[in-house]
C-alpha atoms as a PDB file:
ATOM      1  CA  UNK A   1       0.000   0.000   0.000  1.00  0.00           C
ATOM      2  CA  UNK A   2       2.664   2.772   1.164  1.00  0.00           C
ATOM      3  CA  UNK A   3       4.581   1.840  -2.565  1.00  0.00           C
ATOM      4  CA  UNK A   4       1.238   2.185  -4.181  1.00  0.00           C
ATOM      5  CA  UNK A   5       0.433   5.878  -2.451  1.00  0.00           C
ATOM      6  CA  UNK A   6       4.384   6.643  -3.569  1.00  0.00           C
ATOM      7  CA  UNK A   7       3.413   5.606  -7.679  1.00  0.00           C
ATOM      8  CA  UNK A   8       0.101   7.591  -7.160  1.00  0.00           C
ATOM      9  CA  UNK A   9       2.031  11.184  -5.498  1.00  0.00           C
ATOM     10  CA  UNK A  10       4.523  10.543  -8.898  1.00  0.00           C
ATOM     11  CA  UNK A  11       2.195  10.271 -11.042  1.00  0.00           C
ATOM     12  CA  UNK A  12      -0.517  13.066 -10.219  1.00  0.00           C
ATOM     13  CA  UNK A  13       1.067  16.257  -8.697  1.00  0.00           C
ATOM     14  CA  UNK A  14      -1.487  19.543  -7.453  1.00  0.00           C
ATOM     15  CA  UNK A  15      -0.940  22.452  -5.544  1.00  0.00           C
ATOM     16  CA  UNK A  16      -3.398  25.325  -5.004  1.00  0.00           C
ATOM     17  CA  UNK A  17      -2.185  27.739  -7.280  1.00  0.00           C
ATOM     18  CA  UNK A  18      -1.024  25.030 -10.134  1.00  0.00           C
ATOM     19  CA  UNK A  19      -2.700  21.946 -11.320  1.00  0.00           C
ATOM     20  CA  UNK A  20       0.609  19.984 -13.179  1.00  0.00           C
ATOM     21  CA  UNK A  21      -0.080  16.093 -14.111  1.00  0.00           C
ATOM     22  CA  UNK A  22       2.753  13.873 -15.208  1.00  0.00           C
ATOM     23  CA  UNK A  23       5.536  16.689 -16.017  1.00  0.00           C
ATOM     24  CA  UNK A  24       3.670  19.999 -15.063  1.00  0.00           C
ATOM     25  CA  UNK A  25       2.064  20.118 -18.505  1.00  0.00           C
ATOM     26  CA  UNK A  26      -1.290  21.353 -17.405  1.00  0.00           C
ATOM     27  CA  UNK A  27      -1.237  24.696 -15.325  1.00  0.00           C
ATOM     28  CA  UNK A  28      -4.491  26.529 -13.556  1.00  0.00           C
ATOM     29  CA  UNK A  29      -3.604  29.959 -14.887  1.00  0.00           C
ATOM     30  CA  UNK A  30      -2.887  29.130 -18.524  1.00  0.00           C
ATOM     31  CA  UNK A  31      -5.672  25.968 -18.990  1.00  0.00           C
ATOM     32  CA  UNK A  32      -7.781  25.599 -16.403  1.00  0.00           C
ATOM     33  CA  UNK A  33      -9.150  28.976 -15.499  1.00  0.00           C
ATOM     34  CA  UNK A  34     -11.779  27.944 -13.123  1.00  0.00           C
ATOM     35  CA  UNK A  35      -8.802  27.011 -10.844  1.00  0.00           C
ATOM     36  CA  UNK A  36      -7.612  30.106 -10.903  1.00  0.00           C
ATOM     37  CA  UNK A  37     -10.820  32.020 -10.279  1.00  0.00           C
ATOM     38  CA  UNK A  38     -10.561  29.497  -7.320  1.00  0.00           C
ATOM     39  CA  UNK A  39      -6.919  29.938  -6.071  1.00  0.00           C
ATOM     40  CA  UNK A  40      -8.318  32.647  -3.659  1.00  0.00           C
ATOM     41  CA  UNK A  41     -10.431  29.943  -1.992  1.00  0.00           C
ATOM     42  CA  UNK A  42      -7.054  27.779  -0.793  1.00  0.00           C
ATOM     43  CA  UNK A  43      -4.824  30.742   0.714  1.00  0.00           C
ATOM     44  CA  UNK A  44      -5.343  33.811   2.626  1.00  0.00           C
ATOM     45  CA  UNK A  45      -8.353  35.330   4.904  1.00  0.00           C
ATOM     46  CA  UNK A  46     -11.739  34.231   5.179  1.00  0.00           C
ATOM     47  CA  UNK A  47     -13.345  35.740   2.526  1.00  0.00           C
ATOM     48  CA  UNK A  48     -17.088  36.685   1.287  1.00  0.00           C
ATOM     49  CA  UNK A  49     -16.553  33.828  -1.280  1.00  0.00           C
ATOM     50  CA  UNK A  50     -15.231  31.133   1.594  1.00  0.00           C
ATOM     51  CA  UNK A  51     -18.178  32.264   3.566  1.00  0.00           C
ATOM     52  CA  UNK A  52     -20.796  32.240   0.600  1.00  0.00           C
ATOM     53  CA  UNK A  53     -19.630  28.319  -0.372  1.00  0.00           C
ATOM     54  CA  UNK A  54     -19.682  26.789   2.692  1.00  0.00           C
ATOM     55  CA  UNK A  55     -22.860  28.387   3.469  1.00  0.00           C
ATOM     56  CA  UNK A  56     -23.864  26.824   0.037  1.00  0.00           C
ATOM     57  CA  UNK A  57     -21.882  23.615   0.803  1.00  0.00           C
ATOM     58  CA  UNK A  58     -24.223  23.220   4.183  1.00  0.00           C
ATOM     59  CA  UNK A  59     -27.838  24.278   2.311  1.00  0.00           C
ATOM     60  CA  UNK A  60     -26.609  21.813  -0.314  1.00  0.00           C
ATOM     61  CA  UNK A  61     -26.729  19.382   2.657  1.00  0.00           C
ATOM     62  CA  UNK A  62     -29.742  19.681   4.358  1.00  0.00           C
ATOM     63  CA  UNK A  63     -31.636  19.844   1.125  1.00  0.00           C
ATOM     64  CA  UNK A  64     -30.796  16.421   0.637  1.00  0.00           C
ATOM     65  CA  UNK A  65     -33.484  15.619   3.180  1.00  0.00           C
ATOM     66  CA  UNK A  66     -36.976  16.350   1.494  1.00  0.00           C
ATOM     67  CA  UNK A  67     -38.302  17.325   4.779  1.00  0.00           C
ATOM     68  CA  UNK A  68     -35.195  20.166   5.259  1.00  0.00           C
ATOM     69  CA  UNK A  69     -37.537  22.646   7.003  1.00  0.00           C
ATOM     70  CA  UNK A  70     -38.681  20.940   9.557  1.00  0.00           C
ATOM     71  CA  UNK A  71     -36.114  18.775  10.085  1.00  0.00           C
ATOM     72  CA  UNK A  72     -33.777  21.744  11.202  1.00  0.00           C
ATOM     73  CA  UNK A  73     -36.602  23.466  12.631  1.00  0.00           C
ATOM     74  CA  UNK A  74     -38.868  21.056  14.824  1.00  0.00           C
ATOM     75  CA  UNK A  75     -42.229  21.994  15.382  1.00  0.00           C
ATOM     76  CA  UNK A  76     -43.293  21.743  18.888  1.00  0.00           C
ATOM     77  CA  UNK A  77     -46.099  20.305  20.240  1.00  0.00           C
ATOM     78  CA  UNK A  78     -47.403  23.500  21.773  1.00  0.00           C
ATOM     79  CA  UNK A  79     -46.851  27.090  20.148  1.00  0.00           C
ATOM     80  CA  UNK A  80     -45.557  28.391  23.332  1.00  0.00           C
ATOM     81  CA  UNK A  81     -42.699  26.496  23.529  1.00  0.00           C
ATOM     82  CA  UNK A  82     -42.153  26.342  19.625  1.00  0.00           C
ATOM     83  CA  UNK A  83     -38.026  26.282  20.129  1.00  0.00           C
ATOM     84  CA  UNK A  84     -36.145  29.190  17.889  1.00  0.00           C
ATOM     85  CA  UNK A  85     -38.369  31.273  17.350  1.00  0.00           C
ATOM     86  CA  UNK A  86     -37.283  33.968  15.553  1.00  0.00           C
ATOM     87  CA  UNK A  87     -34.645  32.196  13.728  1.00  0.00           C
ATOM     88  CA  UNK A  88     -37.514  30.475  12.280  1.00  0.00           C
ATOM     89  CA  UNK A  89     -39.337  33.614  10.933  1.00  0.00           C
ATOM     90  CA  UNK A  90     -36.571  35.721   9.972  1.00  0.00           C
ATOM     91  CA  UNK A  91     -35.046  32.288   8.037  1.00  0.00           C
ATOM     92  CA  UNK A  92     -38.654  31.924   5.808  1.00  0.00           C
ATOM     93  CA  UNK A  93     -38.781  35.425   5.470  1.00  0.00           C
ATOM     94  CA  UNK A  94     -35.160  35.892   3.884  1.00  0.00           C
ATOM     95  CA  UNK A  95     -35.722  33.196   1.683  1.00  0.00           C
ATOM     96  CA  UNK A  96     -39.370  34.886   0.281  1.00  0.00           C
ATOM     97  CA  UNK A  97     -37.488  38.376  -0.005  1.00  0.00           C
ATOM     98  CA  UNK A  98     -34.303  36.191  -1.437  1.00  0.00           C
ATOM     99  CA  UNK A  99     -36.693  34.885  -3.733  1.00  0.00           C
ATOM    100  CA  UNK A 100     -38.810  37.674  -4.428  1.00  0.00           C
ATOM    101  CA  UNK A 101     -35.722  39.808  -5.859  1.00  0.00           C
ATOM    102  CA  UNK A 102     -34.578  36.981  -8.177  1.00  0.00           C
ATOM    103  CA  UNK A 103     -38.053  36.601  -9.728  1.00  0.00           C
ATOM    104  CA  UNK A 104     -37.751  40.972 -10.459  1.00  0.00           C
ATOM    105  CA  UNK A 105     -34.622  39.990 -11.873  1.00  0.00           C
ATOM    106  CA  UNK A 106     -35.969  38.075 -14.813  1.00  0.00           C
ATOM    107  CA  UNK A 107     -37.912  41.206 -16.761  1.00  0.00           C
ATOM    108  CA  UNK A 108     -35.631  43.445 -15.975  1.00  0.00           C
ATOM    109  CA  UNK A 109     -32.640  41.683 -17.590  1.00  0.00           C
ATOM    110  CA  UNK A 110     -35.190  40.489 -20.824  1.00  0.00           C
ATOM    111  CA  UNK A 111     -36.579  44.259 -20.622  1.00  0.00           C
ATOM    112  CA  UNK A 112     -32.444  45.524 -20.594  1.00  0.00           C
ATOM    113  CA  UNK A 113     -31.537  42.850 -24.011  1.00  0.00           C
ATOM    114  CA  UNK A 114     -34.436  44.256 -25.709  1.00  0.00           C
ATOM    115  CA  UNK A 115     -34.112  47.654 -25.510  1.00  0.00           C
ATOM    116  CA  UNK A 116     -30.270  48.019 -25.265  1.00  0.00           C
ATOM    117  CA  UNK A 117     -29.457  44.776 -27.103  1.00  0.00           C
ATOM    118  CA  UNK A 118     -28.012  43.218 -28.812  1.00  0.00           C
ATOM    119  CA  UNK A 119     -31.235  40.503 -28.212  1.00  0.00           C
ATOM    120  CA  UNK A 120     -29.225  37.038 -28.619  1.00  0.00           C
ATOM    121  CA  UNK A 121     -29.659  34.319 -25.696  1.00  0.00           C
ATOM    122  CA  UNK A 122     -25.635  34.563 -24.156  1.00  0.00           C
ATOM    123  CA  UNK A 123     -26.245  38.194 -23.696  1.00  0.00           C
ATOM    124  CA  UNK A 124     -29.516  37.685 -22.122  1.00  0.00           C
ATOM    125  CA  UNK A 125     -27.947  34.793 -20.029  1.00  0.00           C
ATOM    126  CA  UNK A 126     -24.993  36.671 -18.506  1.00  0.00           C
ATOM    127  CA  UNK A 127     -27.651  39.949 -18.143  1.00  0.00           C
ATOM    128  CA  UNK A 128     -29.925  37.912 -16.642  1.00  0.00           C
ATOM    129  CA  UNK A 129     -27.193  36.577 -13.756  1.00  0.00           C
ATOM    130  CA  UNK A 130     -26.184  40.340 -13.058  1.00  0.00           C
ATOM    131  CA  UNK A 131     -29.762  41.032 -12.848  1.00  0.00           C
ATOM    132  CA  UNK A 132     -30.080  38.434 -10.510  1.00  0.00           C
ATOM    133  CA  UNK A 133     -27.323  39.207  -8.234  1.00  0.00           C
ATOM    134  CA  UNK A 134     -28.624  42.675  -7.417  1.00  0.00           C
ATOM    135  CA  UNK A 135     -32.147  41.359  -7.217  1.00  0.00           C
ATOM    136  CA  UNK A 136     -31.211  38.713  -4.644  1.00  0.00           C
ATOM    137  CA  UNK A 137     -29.178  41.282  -2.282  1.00  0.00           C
ATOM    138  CA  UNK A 138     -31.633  43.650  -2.147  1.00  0.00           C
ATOM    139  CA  UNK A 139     -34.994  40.907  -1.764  1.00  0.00           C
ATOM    140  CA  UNK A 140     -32.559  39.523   1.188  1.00  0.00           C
ATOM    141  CA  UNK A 141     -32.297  43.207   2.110  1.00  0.00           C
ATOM    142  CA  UNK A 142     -36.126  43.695   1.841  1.00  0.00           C
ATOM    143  CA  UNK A 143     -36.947  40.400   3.599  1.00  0.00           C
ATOM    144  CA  UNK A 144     -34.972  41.345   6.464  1.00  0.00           C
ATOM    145  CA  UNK A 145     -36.308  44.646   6.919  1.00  0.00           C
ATOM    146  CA  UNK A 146     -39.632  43.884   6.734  1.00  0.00           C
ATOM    147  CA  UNK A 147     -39.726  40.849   9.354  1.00  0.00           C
ATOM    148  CA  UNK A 148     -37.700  43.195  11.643  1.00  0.00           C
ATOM    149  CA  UNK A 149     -40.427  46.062  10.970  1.00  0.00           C
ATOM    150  CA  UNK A 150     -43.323  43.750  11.124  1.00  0.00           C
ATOM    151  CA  UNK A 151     -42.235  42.009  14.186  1.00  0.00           C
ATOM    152  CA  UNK A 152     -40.835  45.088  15.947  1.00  0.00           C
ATOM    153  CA  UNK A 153     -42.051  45.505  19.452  1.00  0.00           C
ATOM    154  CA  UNK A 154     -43.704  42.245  19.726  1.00  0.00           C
ATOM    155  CA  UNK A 155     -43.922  39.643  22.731  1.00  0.00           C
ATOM    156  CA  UNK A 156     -41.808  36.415  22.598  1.00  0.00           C
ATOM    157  CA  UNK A 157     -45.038  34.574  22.325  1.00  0.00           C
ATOM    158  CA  UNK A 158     -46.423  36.035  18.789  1.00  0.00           C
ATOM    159  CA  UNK A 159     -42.929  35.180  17.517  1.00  0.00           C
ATOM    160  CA  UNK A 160     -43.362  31.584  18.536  1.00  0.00           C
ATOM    161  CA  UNK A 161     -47.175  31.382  17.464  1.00  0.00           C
ATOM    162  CA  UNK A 162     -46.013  32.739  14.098  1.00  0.00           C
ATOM    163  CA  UNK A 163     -42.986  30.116  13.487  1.00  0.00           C
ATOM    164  CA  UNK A 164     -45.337  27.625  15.055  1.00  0.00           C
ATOM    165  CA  UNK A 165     -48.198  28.414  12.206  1.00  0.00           C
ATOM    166  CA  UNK A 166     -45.544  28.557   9.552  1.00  0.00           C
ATOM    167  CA  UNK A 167     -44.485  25.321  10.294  1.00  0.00           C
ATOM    168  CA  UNK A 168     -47.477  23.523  10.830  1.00  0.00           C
ATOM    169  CA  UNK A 169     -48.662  25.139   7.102  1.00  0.00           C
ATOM    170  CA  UNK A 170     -47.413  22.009   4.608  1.00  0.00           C
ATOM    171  CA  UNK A 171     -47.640  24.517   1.629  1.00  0.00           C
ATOM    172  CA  UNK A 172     -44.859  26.730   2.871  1.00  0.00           C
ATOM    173  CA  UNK A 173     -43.285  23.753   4.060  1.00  0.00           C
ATOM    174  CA  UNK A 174     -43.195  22.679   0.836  1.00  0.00           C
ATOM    175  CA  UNK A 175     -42.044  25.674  -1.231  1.00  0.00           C
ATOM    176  CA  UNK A 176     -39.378  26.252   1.096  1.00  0.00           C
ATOM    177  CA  UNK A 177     -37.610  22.956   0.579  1.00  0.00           C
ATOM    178  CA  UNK A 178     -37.907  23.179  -2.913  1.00  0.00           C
ATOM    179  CA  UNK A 179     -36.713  26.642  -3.293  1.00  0.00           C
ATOM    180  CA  UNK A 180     -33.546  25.177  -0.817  1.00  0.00           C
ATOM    181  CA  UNK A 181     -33.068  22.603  -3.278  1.00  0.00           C
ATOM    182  CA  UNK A 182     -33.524  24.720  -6.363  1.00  0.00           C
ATOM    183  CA  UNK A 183     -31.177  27.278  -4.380  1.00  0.00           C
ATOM    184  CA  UNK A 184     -28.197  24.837  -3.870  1.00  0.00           C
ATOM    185  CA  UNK A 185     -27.918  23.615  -7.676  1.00  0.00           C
ATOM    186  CA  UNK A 186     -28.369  27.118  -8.873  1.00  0.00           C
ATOM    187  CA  UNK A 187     -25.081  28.592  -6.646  1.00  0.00           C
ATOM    188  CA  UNK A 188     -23.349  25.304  -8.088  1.00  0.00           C
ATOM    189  CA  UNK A 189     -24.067  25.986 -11.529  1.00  0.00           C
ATOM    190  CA  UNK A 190     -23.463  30.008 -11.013  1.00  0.00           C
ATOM    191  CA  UNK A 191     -20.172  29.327  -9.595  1.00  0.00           C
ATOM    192  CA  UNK A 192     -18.718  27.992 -12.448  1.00  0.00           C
ATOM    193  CA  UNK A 193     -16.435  30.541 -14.313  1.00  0.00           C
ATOM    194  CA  UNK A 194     -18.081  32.771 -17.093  1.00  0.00           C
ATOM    195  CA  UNK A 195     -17.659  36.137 -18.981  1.00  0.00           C
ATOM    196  CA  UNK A 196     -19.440  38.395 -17.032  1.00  0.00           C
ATOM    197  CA  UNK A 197     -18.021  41.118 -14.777  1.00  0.00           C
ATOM    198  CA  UNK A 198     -18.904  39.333 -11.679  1.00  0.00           C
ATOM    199  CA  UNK A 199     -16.794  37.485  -8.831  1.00  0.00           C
ATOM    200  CA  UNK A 200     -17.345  33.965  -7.383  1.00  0.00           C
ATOM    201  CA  UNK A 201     -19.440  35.145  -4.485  1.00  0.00           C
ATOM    202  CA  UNK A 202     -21.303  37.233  -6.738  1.00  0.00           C
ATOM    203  CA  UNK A 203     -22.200  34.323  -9.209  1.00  0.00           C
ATOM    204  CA  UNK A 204     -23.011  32.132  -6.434  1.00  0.00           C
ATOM    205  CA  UNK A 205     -25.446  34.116  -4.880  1.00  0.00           C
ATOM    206  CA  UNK A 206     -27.070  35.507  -8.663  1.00  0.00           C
ATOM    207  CA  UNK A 207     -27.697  31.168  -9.287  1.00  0.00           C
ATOM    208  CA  UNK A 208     -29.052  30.921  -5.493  1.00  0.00           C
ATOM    209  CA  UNK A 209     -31.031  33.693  -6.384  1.00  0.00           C
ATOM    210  CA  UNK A 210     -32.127  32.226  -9.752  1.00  0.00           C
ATOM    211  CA  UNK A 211     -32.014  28.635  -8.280  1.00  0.00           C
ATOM    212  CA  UNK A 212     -34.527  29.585  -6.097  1.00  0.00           C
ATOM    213  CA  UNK A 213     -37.013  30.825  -8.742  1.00  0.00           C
ATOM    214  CA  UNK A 214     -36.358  27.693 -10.207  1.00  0.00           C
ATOM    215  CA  UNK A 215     -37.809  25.991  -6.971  1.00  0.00           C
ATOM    216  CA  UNK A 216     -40.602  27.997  -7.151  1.00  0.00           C
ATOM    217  CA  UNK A 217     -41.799  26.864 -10.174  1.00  0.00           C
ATOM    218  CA  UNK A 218     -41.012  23.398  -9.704  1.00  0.00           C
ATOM    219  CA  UNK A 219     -43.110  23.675  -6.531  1.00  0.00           C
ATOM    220  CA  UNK A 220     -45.807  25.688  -8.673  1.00  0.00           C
ATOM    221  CA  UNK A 221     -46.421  22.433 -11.071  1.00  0.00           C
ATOM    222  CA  UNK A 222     -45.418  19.521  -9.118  1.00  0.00           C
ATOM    223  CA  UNK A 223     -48.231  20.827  -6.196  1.00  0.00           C
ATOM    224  CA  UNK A 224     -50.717  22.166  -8.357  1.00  0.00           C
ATOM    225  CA  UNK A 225     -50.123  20.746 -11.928  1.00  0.00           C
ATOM    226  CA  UNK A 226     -48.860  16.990 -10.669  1.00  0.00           C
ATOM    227  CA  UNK A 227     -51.043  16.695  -7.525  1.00  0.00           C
ATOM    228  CA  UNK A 228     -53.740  19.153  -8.326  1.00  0.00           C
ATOM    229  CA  UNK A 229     -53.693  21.465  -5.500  1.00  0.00           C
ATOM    230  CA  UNK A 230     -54.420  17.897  -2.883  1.00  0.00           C
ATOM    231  CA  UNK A 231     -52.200  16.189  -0.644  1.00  0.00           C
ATOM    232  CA  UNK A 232     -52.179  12.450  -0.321  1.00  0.00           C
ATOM    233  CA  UNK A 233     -54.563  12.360   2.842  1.00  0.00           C
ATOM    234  CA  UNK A 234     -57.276  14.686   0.648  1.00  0.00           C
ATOM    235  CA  UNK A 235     -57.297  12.088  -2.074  1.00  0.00           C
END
């Protein structure tokens, strides 16, 4: 075995900032320039980007489990001592801002090819991930405002019968793990290296933002266009 690790180190070299197989022929700067769009994830401070994939790393996670909502929020069996509270409301209501700003997004980048052109599909595509970046920070802007400026002032318990209701409501249940799910494959495919004037972070969160409407619309037809607007115990 030890012989067998010493072949494989020979044969296959990497380092962070170059990617060299057999003699060095293949570098991350000159070939591969994903890698280096990535070099500032291996070295250095924590940065927005570090933060922003292993935020998308853990979402990625728990959307796995088609119950991702509850699962990481329990409901109680009582509203009073619903557990989290808050974390629970402002969570739902970043993601429906999140979401809400990412769904703007979409006319305003087909509105922005059409009148300032030139109207071909890539143009519209890397438009419509700017587009999406700015709608998504300021819908997670909007979402957090308005649950602190809805909520302001109130008692513990109307926090915990809200999160409570939320939870117990299958429908936003629902939306909310698919929008996760659409959310995690949407950073993925954002994060892959493109030519628009955008950083990692910045992709990432533009295909969580547009990964999320995706979610919303696969929640739209599998709920209502699948199943009909019924859930298995109406049936």
């Amino acid at each position: 075995m030890p012989s067998l690790l010493i072949k494989l180190q020979r044969h296959l070299t990497f380092s962070p900032t170059t990617a060299s197989f057999d003699s060095g022929q293949l570098s991350s700067a000159s070939h591969c320039p994903a890698l280096a769009d990535l070099q500032p994830f291996w070295t250095g401070r924590l940065s927005c980007s570090k933060i922003t994939l292993l935020l998308l790393v853990f979402f990625f996670v728990l959307s796995l489990n088609p119950d991702t909502m509850t699962s990481l929020f329990p409901r109680s069996e009582y509203a009073e001592d619903q557990q989290y509270a808050k974390t629970i409301l402002r969570f739902h209501c970043w993601l429906r801002g999140l979401t809400t700003g990412a769904i703007v997004a979409v006319p305003t980048a087909a509105a922005s090819t059409l009148i300032w052109g030139p109207t071909s599909l890539p143009v519209f595509n890397n438009r419509l991930l700017v587009h999406s970046f700015r709608g998504t920070v300021a819908g997670l802007v909007f979402g957090a405002v308005a649950v602190e400026g809805r909520m302001f002032g109130r008692s513990d318990i109307e926090w915990k019968d809200r999160s409570y209701r939320l939870l117990a409501n299958k429908g936003q249940i629902e939306v909310d793990n698919w929008t996760l799910i659409g959310g995690a494959i949407g950073g993925l495919l954002g994060a892959r290296r493109g030519l628009i004037p955008l950083s990692l972070s910045q992709r990432v969160l533009a295909g969580v933002g547009l990964g999320n409407v995706g979610g919303t619309l696969g929640y739209v037809g599998w709920r209502y266009g699948v199943n009909g607007g019924k859930w298995p115990e109406d049936k």
